[in-house]
Each structure stands twice: as structure tokens, then as C-alpha cells.
Protein backbone atom coordinates (compact mmCIF):
# COMPACT_ATOMS: atom_id res chain seq x y z
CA UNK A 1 -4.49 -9.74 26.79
CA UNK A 2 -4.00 -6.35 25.05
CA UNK A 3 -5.86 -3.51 25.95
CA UNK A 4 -8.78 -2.37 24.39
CA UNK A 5 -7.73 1.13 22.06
CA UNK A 6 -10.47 2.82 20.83
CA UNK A 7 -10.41 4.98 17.23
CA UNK A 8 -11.38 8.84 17.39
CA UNK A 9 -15.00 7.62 16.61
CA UNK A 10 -15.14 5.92 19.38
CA UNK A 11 -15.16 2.61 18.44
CA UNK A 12 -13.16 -0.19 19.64
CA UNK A 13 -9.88 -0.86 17.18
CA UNK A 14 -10.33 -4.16 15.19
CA UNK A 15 -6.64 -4.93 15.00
CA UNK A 16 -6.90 -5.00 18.97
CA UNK A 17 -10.47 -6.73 19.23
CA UNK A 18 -9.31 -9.19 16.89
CA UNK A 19 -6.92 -10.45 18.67
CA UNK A 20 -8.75 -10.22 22.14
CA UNK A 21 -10.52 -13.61 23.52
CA UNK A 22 -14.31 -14.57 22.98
CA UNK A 23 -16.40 -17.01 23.83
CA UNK A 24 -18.49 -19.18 21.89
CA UNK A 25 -20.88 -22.08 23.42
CA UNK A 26 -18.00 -22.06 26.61
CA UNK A 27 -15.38 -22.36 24.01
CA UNK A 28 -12.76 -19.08 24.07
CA UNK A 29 -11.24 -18.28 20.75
CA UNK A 30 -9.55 -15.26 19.38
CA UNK A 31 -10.67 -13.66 15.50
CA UNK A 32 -13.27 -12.46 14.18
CA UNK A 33 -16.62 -12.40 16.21
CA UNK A 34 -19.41 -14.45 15.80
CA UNK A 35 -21.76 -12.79 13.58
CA UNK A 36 -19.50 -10.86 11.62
CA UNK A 37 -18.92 -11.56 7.94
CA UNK A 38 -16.25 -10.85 5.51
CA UNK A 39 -16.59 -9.87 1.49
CA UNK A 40 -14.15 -10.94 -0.76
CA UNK A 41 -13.51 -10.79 -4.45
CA UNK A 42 -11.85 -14.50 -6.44
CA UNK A 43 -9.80 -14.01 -9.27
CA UNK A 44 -10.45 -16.13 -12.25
CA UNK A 45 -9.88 -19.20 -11.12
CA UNK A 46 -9.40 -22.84 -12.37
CA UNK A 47 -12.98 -25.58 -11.57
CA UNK A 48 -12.12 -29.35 -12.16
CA UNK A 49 -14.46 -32.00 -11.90
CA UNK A 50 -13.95 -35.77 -12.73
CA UNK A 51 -17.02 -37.68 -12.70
CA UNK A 52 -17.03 -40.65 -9.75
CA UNK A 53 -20.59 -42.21 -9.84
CA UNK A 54 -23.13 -41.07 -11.76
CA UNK A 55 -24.84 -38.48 -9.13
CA UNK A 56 -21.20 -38.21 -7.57
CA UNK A 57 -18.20 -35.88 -8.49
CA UNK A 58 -14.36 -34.90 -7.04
CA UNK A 59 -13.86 -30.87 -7.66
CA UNK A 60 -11.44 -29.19 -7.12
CA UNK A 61 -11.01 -24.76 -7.22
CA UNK A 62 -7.74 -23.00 -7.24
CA UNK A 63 -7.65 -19.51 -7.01
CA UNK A 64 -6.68 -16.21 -5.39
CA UNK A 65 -9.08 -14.48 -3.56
CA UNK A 66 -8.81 -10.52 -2.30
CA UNK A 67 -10.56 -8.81 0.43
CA UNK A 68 -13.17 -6.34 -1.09
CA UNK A 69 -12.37 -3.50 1.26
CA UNK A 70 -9.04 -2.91 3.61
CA UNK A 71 -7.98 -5.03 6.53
CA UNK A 72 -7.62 -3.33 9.52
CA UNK A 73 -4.15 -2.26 9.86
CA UNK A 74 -2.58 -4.81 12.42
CA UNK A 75 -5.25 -7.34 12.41
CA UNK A 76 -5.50 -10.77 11.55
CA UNK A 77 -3.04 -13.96 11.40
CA UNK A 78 0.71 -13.33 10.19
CA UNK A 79 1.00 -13.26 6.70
CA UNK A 80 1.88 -17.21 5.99
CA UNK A 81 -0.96 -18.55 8.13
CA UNK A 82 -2.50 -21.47 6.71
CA UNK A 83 -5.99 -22.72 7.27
CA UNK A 84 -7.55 -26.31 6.60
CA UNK A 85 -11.38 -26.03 5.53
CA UNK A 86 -14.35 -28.16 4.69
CA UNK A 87 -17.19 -26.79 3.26
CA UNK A 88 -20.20 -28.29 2.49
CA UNK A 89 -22.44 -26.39 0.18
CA UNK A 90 -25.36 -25.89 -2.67
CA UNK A 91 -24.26 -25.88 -6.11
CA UNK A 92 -27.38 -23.92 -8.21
CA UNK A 93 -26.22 -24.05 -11.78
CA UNK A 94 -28.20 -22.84 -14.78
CA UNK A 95 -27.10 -23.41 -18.42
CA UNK A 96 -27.29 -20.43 -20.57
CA UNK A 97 -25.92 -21.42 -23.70
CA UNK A 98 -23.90 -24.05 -25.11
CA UNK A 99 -21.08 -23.33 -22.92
CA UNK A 100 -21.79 -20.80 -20.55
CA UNK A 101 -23.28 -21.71 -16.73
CA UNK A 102 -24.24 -19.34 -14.20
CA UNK A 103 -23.35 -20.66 -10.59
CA UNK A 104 -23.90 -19.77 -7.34
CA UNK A 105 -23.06 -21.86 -3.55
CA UNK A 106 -24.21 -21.22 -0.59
CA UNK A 107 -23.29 -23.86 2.46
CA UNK A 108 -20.70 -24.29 5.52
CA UNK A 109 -17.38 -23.89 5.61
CA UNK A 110 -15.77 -25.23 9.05
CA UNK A 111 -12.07 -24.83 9.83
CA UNK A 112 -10.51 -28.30 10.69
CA UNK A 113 -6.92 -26.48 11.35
CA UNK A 114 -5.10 -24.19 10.69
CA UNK A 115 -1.12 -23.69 10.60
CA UNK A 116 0.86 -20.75 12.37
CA UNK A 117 3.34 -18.53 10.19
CA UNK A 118 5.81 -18.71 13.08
CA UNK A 119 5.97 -22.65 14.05
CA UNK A 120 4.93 -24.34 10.71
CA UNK A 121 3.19 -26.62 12.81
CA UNK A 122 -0.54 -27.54 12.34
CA UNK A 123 -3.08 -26.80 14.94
CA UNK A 124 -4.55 -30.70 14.77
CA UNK A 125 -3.59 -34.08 13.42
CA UNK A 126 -4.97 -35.55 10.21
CA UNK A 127 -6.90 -37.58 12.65
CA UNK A 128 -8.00 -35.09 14.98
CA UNK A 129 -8.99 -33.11 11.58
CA UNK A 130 -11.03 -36.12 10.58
CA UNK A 131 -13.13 -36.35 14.29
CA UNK A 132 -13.86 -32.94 14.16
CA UNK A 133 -14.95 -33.36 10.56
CA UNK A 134 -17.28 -36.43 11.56
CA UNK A 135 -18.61 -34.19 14.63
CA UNK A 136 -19.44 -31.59 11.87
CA UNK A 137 -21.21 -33.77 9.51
CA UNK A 138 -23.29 -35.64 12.15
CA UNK A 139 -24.54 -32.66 13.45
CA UNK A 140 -25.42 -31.64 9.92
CA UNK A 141 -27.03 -34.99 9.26
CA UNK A 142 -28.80 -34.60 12.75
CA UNK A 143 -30.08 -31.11 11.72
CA UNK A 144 -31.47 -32.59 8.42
CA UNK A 145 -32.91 -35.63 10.05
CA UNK A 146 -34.97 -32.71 12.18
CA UNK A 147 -35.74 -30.86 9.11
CA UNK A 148 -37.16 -33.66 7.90
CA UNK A 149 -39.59 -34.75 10.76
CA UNK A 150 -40.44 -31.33 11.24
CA UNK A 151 -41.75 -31.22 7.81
CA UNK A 152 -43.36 -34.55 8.19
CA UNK A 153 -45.02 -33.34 11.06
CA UNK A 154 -45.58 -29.70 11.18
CA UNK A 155 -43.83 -29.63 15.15
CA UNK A 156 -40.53 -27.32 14.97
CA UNK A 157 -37.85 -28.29 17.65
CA UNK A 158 -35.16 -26.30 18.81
CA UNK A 159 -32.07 -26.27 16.87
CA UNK A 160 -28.46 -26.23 17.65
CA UNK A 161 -25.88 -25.28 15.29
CA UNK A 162 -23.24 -27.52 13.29
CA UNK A 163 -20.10 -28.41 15.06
């Protein structure tokens, strides 16, 4: 494990804490900390959506997103790093004129793999991707269901997070 450097303020270096091991629910993993967040700016990008049922639609969004402020120099994945998401989310859509929509989502987004620059391999198999993926929604449903009878009832129960 590297060594901890620390900037002139003080701080720990975020290209070396990155990097360094956590631990999450007794699971170690290496990136950004729990509880941090990231802002980033999308490009104009393309939205389609084909029509499957008549409360149901595919989408798909293709774009280029940037980072709204710097990366820390030597942080992160290699450039060439791929990453395999789901995310599950709240479209709120208003019409504003004939053709114009504001939009907004909020929701989950949970990795299901991701690829390393330097071995091109993928970090789980389109099956393992799919358990994990069932594990996330059924915790999601089971959160819901809880929602629900808590509402129902007025009794709150602990919660545990998705996946």
C-alpha cells in the first residue's frame, strides 16, 4: 500500500488516498470514499426512446461527460478504464412548449464491472453482472416493500442500503 503524502495544507493527497484500501460493510475496495461525490458537466448529448408497452420504454443516452473541476493529478483509473453501470432512477419531466421539456433524474447508479486499461479483461462475467444486478434490485424492491408498510402503518424500521 502506498504511503500516505500529505499537501502543504496538511491534508492527505487524493491521488495517494485514492488509491489506498477502504472498507465498506467488511468489504475493502480502493476509489473514492464513501460519502464523497463528484460534479460533472454532459455535453449535448443524443436521448432515444422507442416505446415497448404502453407505461414501458427502452432509452438509450450517449454522450461525453467532463469533470466540473480538476482531477487530482495522479488519481483515478488509467485512462482506458471501462465501467459497466445500472442505474435506476426518477425521470421528472415538465412540458414547456410544444417541443421543449425540462428534465431532471435522480436514482442509483451501481457498478456491475468494470474493465482494466492494462488487461482488457472485465472484472465479472455477464452472469456474475446479472446476480449482482438481481442482489441490487431485490434489495431495492425490499426497501420499497418497507416504505410501503411503514406508510401503511406509521412504524419506521431500520434500513439497510441497496446492494
Amino acid at each position: 500500500m502506498a504511503k500516505r503524502a500529505t499537501k502543504k495544507s496538511g491534508g492527505s493527497d487524493p491521488a495517494v488516498s485514492y488509491n489506498e484500501f477502504k472498507e465498506y460493510e467488511g468489504r475493502r475496495y480502493t476509489g473514492m470514499k464513501v460519502g464523497r461525490s463528484h460534479k460533472w458537466y454532459y455535453d449535448q448529448g443524443e436521448w432515444k426512446e422507442t416505446k415497448i408497452t404502453p407505461d414501458l420504454w427502452q432509452i438509450s443516452y450517449a454522450v461525453t461527460k467532463r469533470r466540473a473541476g480538476r482531477a487530482p493529478e495522479g488519481s483515478g483509473v488509467p485512462v482506458d478504464t471501462e465501467y459497466h453501470w445500472y442505474i435506476l432512477a426518477h425521470q421528472n419531466v415538465c412540458k414547456v412548449n410544444a417541443n421543449d421539456y425540462t428534465t431532471s433524474m435522480t436514482g442509483l447508479k451501481f457498478k456491475g464491472a468494470y474493465k482494466k486499461a492494462e488487461t482488457g479483461k472485465w472484472s465479472a462475467s455477464p452472469a456474475a453482472q446479472r446476480r449482482r444486478m438481481i442482489k441490487f434490485l431485490r434489495d431495492v424492491i425490499e426497501d420499497l416493500e418497507k416504505e410501503q408498510e411503514e406508510a401503511q402503518t406509521g412504524v419506521k424500521t431500520p434500513r439497510r442500503r441497496a446492494a
